[in-house]
C-alpha atoms as a PDB file:
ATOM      1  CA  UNK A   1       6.384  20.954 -18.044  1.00  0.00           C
ATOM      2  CA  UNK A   2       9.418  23.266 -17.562  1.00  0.00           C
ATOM      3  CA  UNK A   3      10.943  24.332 -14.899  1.00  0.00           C
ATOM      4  CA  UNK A   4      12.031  27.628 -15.102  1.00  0.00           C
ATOM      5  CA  UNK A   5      10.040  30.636 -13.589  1.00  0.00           C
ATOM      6  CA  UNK A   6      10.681  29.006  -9.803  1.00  0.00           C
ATOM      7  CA  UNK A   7      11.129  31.785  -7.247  1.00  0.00           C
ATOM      8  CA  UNK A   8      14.638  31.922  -5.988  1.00  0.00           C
ATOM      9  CA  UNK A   9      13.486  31.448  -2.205  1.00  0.00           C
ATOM     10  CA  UNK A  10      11.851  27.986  -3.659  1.00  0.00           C
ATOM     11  CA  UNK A  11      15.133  27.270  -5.733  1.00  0.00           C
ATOM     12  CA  UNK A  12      16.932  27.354  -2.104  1.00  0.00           C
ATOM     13  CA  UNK A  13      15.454  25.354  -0.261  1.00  0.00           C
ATOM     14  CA  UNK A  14      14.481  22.819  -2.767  1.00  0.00           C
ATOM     15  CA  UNK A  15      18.313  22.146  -3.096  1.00  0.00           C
ATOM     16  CA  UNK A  16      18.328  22.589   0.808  1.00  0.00           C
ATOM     17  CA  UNK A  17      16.234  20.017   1.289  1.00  0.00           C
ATOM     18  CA  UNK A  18      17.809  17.956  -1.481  1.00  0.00           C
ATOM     19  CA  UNK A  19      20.926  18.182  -0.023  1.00  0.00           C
ATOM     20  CA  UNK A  20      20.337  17.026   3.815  1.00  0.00           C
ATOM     21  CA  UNK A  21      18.499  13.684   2.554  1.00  0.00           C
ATOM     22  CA  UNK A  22      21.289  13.188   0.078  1.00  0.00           C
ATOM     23  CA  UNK A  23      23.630  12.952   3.618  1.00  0.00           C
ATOM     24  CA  UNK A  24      20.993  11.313   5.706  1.00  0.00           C
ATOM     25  CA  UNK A  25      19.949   8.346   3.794  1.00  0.00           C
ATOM     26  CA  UNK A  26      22.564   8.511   0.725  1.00  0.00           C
ATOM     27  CA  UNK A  27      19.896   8.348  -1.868  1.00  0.00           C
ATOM     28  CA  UNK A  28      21.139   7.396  -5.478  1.00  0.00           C
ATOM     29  CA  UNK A  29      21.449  10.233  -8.164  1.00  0.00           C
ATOM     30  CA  UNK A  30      18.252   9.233 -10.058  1.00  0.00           C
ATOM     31  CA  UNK A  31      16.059   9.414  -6.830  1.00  0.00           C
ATOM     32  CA  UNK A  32      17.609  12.499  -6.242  1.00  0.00           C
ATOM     33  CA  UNK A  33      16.585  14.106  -9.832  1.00  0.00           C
ATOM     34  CA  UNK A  34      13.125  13.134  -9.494  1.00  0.00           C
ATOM     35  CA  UNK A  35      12.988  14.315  -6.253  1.00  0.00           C
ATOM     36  CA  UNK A  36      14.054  17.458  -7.914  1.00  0.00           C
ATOM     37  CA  UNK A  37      12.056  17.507 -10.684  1.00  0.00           C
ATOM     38  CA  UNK A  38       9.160  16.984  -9.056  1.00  0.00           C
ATOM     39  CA  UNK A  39       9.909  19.520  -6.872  1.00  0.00           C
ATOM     40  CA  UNK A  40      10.545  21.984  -9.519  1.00  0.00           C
ATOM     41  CA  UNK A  41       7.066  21.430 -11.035  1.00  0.00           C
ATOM     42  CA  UNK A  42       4.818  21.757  -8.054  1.00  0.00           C
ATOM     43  CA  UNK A  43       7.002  25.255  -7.616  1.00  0.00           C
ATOM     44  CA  UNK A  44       6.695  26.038 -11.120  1.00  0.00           C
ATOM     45  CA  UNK A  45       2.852  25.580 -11.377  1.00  0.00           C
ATOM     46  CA  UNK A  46       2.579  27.781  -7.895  1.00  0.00           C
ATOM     47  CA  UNK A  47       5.093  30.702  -9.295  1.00  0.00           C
ATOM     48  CA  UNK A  48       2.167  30.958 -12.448  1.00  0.00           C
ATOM     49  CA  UNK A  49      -0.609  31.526  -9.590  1.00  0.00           C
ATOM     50  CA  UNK A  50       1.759  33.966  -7.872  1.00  0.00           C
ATOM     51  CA  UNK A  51       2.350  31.150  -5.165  1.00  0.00           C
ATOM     52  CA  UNK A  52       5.610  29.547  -3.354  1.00  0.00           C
ATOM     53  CA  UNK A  53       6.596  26.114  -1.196  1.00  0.00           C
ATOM     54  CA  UNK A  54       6.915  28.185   1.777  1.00  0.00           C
ATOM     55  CA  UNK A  55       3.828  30.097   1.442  1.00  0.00           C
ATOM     56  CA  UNK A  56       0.647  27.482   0.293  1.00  0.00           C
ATOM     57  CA  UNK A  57      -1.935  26.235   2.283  1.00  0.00           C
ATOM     58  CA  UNK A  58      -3.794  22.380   2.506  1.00  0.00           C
ATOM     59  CA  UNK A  59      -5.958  24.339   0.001  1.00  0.00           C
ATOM     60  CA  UNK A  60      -3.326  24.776  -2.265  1.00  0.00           C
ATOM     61  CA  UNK A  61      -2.428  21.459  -2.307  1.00  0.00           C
ATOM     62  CA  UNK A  62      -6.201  19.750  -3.102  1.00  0.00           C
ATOM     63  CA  UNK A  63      -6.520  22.405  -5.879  1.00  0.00           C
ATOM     64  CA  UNK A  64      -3.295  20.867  -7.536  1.00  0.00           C
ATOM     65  CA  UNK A  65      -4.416  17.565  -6.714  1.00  0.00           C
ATOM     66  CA  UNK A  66      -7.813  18.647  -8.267  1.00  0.00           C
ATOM     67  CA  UNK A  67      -5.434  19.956 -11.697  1.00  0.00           C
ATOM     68  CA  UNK A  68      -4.091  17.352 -12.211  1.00  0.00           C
ATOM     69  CA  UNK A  69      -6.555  15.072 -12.050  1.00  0.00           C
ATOM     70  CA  UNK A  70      -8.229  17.686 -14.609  1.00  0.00           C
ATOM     71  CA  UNK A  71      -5.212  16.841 -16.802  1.00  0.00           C
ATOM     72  CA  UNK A  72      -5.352  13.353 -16.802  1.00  0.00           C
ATOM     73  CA  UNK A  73      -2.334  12.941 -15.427  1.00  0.00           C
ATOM     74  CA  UNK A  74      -1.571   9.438 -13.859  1.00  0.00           C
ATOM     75  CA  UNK A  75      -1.956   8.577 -10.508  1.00  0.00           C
ATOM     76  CA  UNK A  76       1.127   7.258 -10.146  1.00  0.00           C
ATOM     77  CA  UNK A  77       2.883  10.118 -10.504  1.00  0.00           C
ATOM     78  CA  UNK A  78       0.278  12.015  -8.499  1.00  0.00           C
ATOM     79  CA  UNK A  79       1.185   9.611  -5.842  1.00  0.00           C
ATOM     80  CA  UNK A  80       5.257   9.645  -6.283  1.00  0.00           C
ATOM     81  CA  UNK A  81       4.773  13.593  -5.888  1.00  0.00           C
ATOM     82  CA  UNK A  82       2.585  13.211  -3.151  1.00  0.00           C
ATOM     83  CA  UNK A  83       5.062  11.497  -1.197  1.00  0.00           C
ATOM     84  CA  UNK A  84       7.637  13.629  -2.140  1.00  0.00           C
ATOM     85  CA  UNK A  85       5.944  16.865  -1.013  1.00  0.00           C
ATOM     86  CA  UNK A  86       5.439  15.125   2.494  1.00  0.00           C
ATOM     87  CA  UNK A  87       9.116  14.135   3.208  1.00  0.00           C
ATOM     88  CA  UNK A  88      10.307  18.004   1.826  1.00  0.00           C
ATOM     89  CA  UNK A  89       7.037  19.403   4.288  1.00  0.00           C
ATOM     90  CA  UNK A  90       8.046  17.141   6.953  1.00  0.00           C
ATOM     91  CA  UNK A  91      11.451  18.588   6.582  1.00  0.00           C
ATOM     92  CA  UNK A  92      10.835  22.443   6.349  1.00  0.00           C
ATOM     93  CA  UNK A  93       8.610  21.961  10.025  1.00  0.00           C
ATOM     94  CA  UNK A  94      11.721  20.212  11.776  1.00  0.00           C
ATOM     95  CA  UNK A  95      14.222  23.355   9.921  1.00  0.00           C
ATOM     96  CA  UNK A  96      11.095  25.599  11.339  1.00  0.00           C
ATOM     97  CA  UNK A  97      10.359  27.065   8.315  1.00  0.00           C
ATOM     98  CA  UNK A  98       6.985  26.228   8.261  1.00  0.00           C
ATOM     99  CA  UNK A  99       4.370  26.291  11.020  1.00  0.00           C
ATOM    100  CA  UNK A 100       2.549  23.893   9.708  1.00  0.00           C
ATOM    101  CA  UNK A 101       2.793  21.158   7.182  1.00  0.00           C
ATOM    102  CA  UNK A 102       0.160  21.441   4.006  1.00  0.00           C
ATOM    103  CA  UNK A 103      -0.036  18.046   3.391  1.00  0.00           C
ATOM    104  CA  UNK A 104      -1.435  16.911   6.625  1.00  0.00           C
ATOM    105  CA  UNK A 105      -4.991  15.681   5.619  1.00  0.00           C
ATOM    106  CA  UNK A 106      -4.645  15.040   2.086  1.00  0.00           C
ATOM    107  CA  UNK A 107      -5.041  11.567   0.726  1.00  0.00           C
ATOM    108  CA  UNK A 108      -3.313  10.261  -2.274  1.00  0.00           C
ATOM    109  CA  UNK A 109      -4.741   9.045  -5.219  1.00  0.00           C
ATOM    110  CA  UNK A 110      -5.346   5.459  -4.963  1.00  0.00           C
ATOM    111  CA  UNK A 111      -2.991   3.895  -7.570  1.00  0.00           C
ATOM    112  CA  UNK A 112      -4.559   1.144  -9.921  1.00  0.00           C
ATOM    113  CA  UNK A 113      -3.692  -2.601  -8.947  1.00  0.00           C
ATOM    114  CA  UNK A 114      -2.577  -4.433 -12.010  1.00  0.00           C
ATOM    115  CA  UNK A 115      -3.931  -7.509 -12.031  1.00  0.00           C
ATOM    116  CA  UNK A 116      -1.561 -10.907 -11.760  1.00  0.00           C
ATOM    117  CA  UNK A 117      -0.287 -11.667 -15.155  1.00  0.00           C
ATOM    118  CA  UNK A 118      -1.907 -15.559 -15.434  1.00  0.00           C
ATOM    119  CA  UNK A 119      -1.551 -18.517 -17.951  1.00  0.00           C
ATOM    120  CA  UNK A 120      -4.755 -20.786 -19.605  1.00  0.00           C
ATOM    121  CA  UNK A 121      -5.268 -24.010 -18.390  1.00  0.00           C
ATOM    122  CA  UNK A 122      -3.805 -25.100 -21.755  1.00  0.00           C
ATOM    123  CA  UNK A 123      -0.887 -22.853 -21.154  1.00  0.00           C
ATOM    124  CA  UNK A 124       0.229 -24.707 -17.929  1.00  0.00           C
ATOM    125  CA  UNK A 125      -0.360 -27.803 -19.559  1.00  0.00           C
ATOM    126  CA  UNK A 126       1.987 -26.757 -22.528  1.00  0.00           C
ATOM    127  CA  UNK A 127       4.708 -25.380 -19.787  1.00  0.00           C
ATOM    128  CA  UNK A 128       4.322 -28.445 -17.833  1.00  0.00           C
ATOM    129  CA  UNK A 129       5.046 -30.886 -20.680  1.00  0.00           C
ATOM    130  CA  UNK A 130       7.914 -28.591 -21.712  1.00  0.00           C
ATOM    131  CA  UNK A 131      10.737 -30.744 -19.902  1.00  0.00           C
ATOM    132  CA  UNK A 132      12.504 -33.742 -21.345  1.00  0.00           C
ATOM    133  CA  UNK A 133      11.791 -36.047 -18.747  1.00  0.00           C
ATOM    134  CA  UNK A 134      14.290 -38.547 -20.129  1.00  0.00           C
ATOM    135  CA  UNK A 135      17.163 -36.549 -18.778  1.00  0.00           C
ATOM    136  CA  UNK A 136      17.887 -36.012 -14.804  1.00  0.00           C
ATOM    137  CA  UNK A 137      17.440 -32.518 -15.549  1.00  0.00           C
ATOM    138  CA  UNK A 138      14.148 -32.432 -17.547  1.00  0.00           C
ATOM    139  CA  UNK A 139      12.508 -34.681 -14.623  1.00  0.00           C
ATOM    140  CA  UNK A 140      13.375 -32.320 -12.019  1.00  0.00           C
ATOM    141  CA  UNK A 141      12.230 -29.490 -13.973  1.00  0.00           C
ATOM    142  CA  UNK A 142       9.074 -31.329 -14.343  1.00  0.00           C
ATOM    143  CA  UNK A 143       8.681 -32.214 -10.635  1.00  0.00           C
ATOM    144  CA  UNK A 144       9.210 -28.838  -9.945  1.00  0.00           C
ATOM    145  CA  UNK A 145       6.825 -26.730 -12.119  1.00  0.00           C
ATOM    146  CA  UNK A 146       4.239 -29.651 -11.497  1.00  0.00           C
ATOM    147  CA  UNK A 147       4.721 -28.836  -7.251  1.00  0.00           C
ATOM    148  CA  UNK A 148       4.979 -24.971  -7.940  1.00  0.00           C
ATOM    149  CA  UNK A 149       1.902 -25.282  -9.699  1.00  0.00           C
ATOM    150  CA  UNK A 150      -0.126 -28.056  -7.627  1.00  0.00           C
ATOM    151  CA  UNK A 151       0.992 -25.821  -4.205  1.00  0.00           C
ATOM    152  CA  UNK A 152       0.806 -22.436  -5.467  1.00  0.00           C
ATOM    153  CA  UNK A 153       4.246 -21.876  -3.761  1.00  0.00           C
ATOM    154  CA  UNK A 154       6.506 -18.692  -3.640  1.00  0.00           C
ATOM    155  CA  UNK A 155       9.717 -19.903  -6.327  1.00  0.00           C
ATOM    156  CA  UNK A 156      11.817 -19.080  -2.778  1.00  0.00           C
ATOM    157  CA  UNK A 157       9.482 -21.599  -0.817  1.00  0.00           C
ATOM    158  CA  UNK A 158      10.129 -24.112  -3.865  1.00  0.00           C
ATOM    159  CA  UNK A 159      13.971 -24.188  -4.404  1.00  0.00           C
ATOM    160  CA  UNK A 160      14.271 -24.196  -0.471  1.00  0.00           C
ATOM    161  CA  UNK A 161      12.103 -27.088   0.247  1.00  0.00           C
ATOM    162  CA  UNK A 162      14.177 -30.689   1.759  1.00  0.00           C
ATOM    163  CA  UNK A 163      13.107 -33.923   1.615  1.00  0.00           C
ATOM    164  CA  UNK A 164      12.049 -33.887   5.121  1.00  0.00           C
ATOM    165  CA  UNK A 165       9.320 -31.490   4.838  1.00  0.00           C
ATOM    166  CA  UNK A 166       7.953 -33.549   2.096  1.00  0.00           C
ATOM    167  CA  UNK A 167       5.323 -36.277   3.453  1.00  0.00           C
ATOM    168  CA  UNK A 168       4.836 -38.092   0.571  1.00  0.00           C
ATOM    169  CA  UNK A 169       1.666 -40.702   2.392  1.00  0.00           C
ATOM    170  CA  UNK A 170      -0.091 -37.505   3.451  1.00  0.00           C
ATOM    171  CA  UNK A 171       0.441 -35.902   0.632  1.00  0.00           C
ATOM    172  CA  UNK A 172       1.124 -32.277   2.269  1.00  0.00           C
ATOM    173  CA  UNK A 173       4.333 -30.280   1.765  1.00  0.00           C
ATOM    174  CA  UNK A 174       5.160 -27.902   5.279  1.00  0.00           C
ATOM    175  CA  UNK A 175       6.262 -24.318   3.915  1.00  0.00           C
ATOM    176  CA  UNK A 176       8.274 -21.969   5.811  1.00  0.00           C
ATOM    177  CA  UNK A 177       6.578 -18.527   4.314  1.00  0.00           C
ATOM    178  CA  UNK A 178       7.104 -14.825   4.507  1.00  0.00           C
ATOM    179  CA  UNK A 179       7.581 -13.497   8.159  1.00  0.00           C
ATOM    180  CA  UNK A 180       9.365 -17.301   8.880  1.00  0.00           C
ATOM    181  CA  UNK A 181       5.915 -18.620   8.970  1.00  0.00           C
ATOM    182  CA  UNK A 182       4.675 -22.422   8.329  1.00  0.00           C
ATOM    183  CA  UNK A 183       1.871 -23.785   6.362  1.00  0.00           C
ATOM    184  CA  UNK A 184       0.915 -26.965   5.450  1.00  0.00           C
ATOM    185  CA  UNK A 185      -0.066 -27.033   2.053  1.00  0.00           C
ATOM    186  CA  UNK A 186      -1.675 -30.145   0.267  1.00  0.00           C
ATOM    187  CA  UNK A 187      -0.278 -31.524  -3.132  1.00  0.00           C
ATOM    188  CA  UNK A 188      -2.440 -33.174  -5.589  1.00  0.00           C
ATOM    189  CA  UNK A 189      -1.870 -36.704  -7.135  1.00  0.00           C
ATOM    190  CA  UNK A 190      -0.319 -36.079 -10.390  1.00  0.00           C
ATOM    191  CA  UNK A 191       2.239 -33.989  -8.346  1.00  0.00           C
ATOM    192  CA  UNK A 192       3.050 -36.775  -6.005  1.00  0.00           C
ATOM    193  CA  UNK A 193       3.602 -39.000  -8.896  1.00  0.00           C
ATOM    194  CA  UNK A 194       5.793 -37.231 -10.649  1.00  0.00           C
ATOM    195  CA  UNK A 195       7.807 -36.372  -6.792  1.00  0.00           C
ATOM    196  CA  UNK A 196       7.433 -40.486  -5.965  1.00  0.00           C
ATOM    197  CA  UNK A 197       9.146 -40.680  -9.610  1.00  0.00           C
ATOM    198  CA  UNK A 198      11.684 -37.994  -8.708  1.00  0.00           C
ATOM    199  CA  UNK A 199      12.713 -38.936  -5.180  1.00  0.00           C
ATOM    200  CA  UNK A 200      13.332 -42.183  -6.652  1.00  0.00           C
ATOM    201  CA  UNK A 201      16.027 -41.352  -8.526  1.00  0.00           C
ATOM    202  CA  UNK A 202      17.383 -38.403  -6.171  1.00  0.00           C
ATOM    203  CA  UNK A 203      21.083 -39.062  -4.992  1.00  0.00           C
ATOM    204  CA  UNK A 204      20.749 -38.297  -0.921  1.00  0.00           C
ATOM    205  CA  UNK A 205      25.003 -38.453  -0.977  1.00  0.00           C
ATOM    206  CA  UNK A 206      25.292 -35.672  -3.703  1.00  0.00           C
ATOM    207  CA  UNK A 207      22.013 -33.403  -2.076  1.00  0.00           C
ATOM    208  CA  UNK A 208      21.545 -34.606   1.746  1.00  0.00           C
ATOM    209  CA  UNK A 209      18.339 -33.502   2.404  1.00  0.00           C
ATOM    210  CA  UNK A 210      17.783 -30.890  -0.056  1.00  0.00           C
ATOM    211  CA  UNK A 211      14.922 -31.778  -2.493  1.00  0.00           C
ATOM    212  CA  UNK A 212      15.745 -29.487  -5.689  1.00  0.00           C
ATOM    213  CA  UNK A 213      19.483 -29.479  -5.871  1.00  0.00           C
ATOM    214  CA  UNK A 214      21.629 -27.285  -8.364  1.00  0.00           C
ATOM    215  CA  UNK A 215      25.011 -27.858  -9.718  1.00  0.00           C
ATOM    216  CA  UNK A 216      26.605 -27.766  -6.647  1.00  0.00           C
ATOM    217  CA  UNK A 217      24.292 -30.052  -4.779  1.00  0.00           C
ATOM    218  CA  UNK A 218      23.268 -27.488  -2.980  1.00  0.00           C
ATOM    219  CA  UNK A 219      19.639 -25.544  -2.948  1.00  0.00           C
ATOM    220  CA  UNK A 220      18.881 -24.301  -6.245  1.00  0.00           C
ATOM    221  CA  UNK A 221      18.473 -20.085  -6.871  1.00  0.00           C
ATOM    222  CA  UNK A 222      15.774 -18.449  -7.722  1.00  0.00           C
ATOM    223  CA  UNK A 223      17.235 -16.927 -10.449  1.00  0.00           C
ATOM    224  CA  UNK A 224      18.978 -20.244 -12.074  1.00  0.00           C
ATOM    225  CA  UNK A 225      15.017 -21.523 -11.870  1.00  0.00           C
ATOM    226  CA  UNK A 226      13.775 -18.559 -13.458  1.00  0.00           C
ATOM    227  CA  UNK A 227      15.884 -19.202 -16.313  1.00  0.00           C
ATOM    228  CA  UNK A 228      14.633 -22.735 -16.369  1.00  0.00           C
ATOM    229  CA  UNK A 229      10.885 -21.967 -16.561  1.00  0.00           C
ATOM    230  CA  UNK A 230      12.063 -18.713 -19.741  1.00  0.00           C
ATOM    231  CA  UNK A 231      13.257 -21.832 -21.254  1.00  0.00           C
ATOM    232  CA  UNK A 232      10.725 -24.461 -21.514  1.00  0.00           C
ATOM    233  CA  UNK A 233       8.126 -21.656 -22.055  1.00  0.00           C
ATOM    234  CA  UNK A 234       9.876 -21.413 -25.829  1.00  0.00           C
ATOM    235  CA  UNK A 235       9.574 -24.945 -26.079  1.00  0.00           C
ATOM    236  CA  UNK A 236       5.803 -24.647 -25.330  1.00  0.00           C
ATOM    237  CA  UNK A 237       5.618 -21.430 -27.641  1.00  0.00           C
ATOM    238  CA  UNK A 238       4.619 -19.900 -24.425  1.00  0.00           C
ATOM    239  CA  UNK A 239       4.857 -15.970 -25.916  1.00  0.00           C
ATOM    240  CA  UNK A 240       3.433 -14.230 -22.137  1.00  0.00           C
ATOM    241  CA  UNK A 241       5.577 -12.542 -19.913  1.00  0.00           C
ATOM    242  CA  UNK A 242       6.490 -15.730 -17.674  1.00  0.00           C
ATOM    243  CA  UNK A 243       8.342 -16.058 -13.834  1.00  0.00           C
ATOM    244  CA  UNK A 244       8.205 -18.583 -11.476  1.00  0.00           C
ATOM    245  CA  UNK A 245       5.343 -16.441  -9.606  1.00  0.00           C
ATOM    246  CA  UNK A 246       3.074 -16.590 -12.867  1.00  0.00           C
ATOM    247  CA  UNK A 247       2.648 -20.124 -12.077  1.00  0.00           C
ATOM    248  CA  UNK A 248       1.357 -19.318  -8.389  1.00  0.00           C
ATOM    249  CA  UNK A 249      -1.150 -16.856 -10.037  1.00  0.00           C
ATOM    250  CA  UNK A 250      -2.041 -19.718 -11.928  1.00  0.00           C
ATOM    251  CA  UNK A 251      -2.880 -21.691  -8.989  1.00  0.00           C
ATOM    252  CA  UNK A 252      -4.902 -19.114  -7.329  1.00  0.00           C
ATOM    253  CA  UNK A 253      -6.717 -18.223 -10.195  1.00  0.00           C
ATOM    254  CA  UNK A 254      -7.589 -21.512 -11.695  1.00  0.00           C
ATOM    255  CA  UNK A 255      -8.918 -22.943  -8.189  1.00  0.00           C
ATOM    256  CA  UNK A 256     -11.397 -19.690  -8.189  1.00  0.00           C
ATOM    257  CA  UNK A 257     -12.460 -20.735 -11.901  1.00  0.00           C
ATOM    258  CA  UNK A 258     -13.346 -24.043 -10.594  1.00  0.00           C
ATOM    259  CA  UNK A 259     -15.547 -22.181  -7.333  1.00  0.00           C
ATOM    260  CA  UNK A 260     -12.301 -22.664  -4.641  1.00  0.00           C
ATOM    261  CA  UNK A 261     -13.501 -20.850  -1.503  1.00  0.00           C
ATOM    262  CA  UNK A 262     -11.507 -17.389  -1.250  1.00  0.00           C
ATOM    263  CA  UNK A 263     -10.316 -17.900   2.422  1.00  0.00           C
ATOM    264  CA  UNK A 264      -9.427 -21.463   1.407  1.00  0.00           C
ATOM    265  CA  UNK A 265      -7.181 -19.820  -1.299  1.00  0.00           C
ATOM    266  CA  UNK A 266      -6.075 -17.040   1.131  1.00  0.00           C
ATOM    267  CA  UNK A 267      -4.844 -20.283   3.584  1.00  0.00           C
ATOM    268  CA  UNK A 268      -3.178 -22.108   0.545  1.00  0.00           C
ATOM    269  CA  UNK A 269      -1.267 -18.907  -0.558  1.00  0.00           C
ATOM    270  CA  UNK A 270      -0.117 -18.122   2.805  1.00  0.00           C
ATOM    271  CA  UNK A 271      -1.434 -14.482   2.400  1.00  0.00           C
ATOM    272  CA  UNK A 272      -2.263 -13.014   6.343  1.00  0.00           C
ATOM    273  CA  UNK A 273      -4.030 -10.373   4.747  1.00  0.00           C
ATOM    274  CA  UNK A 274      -7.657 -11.260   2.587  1.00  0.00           C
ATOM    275  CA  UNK A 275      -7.341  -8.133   0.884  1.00  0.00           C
ATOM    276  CA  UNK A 276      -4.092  -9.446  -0.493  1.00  0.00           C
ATOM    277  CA  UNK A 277      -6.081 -12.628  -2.397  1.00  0.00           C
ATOM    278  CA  UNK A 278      -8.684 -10.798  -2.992  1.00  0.00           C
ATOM    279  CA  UNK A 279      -7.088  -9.481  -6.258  1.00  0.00           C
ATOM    280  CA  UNK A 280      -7.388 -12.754  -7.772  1.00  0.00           C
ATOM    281  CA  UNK A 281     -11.216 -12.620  -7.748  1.00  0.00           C
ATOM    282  CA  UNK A 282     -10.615  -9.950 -10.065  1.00  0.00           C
ATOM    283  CA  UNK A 283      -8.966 -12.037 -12.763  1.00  0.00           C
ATOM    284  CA  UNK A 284     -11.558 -14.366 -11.984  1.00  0.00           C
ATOM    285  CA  UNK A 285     -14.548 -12.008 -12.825  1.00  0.00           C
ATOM    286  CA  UNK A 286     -12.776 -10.905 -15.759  1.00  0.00           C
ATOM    287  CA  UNK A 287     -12.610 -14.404 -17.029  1.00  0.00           C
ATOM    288  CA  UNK A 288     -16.520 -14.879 -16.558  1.00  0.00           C
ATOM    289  CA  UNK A 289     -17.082 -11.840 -18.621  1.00  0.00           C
ATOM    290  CA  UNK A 290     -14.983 -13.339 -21.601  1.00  0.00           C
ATOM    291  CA  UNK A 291     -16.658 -16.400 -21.335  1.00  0.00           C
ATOM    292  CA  UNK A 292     -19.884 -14.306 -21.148  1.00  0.00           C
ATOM    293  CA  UNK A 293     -18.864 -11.987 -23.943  1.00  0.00           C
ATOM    294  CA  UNK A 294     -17.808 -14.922 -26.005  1.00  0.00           C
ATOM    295  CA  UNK A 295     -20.619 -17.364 -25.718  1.00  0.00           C
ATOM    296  CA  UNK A 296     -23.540 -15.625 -24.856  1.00  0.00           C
ATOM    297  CA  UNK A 297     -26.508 -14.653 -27.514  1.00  0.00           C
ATOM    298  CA  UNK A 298     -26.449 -11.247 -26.365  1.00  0.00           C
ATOM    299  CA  UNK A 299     -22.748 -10.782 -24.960  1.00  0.00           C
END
């Protein structure tokens, strides 16, 4: 859309407004220009129907909501310029330009929740025999995609874990999550063997207590492990976008394939919020209806 035809007393205070957030929060240059450009659209499309900013209504602002949506356009973008209308609104009533703000009321377009990018069964298995267990390095690689995926732990949970926080007779690993919170979390069998197998050859003088060291003997980054996992998923001709958090979709995915209680998962994940898990019921239903599609007479 173009952006000419904007009515000078629009022009003004668009670059007004643009201006004082520049100074208040020192927003970077591209924020800025689609700040603008948005800006400049919404002012454009009102100078065609003889409209400005400073003059519109709530009802102006459904019937471009309702436009748009006529033109297909995405709600993303709806929702990017719906938040940018409300911070320049917002604005113009504290400079007293307006009396009242237009966008009060109006609800954004809810934007569609991609679903968690997830590996097969047989993919994990591939990515989990990736490692060269013969080597130091390929063992702790092994130990650690086998615990990332037994657990369903955050990569930052995983590189930070110690030694102490392992209890190996148990067989439960205590995770400091998001918000500084603890969970115990249970780890399977073939995961304890292959940490039993690990911790067995672990050097405490070189680590202390820290149970996935790097280099340095220190905790191992997130991005160092990242580059671990992009590596043995070409050895297992692994061609999905992969991260350490594809593995913890994984998790919660494949224990929902095999009936896992959604709560139980919720607990497992550390999630406070249901609604948060609740995604992966999603990839879980869409599953069923490939397996459905695939193997029924009539799918």
């Amino acid at each position: 859309m173009a952006t000419t035809a904007i009515a000078t007393e629009d022009q003004r205070v668009i670059e007004q407004y643009l201006d004082a957030i520049w100074l208040e929060k020192g927003l970077a240059e591209n924020t800025l220009a689609s700040y603008r450009r948005d800006l400049n659209h919404f002012a454009h499309w009102l100078n065609e129907r003889n409209s400005t900013l400073m003059t519109i209504d709530r009802e102006w602002i459904q019937v471009h909501l309702d436009w748009r949506q006529q033109e297909m356009l995405k709600a993303s973008s709806t929702a990017r310029l719906m938040s940018c209308l409300r911070g320049f609104y917002r604005f113009s009533l504290r400079e007293h330009w307006l009396d009242e703000d237009p966008t009060l009321r109006i609800d954004s377009p809810k934007r569609a929740r991609p679903l968690p990018k997830s590996l097969t069964e047989a993919d994990v298995e591939a990515l989990l025999a990736a490692p060269d267990i013969e080597t130091a390095l390929g063992l702790r690689d092994r130990t650690m995609l086998e615990l990332l995926y037994a657990a369903g732990l955050r990569v930052s949970e995983l590189v930070t874990l110690t030694r102490s926080r392992l209890n190996l007779v148990q067989g439960v690993v205590r995770v400091t999550g998001k918000g500084g919170k603890d969970r115990l979390v249970p780890v399977g069998d073939e995961a304890l063997d292959w940490l039993r197998r690990y911790m067995a050859e672990l050097d405490p003088a070189f680590c202390g207590d820290v149970l996935f060291p790097g280099r340095s003997g220190g905790p191992m980054t997130r991005q160092t492990f990242w580059y671990r996992i992009k590596h043995h998923a070409v050895v297992a001709n692994i061609d999905k976008p992969l991260s350490p958090h594809t593995l913890r979709h994984a998790f919660a995915t494949h224990l929902l394939n095999h009936g896992a209680d959604l709560r139980v998962v919720q607990l497992l994940l550390g999630h406070s919020d249901l609604s948060t898990t609740q995604i992966y019921t999603h990839v879980a239903q869409h599953r069923l209806q490939t397996l459905h599609q695939q193997h029924h007479p009539r799918g």
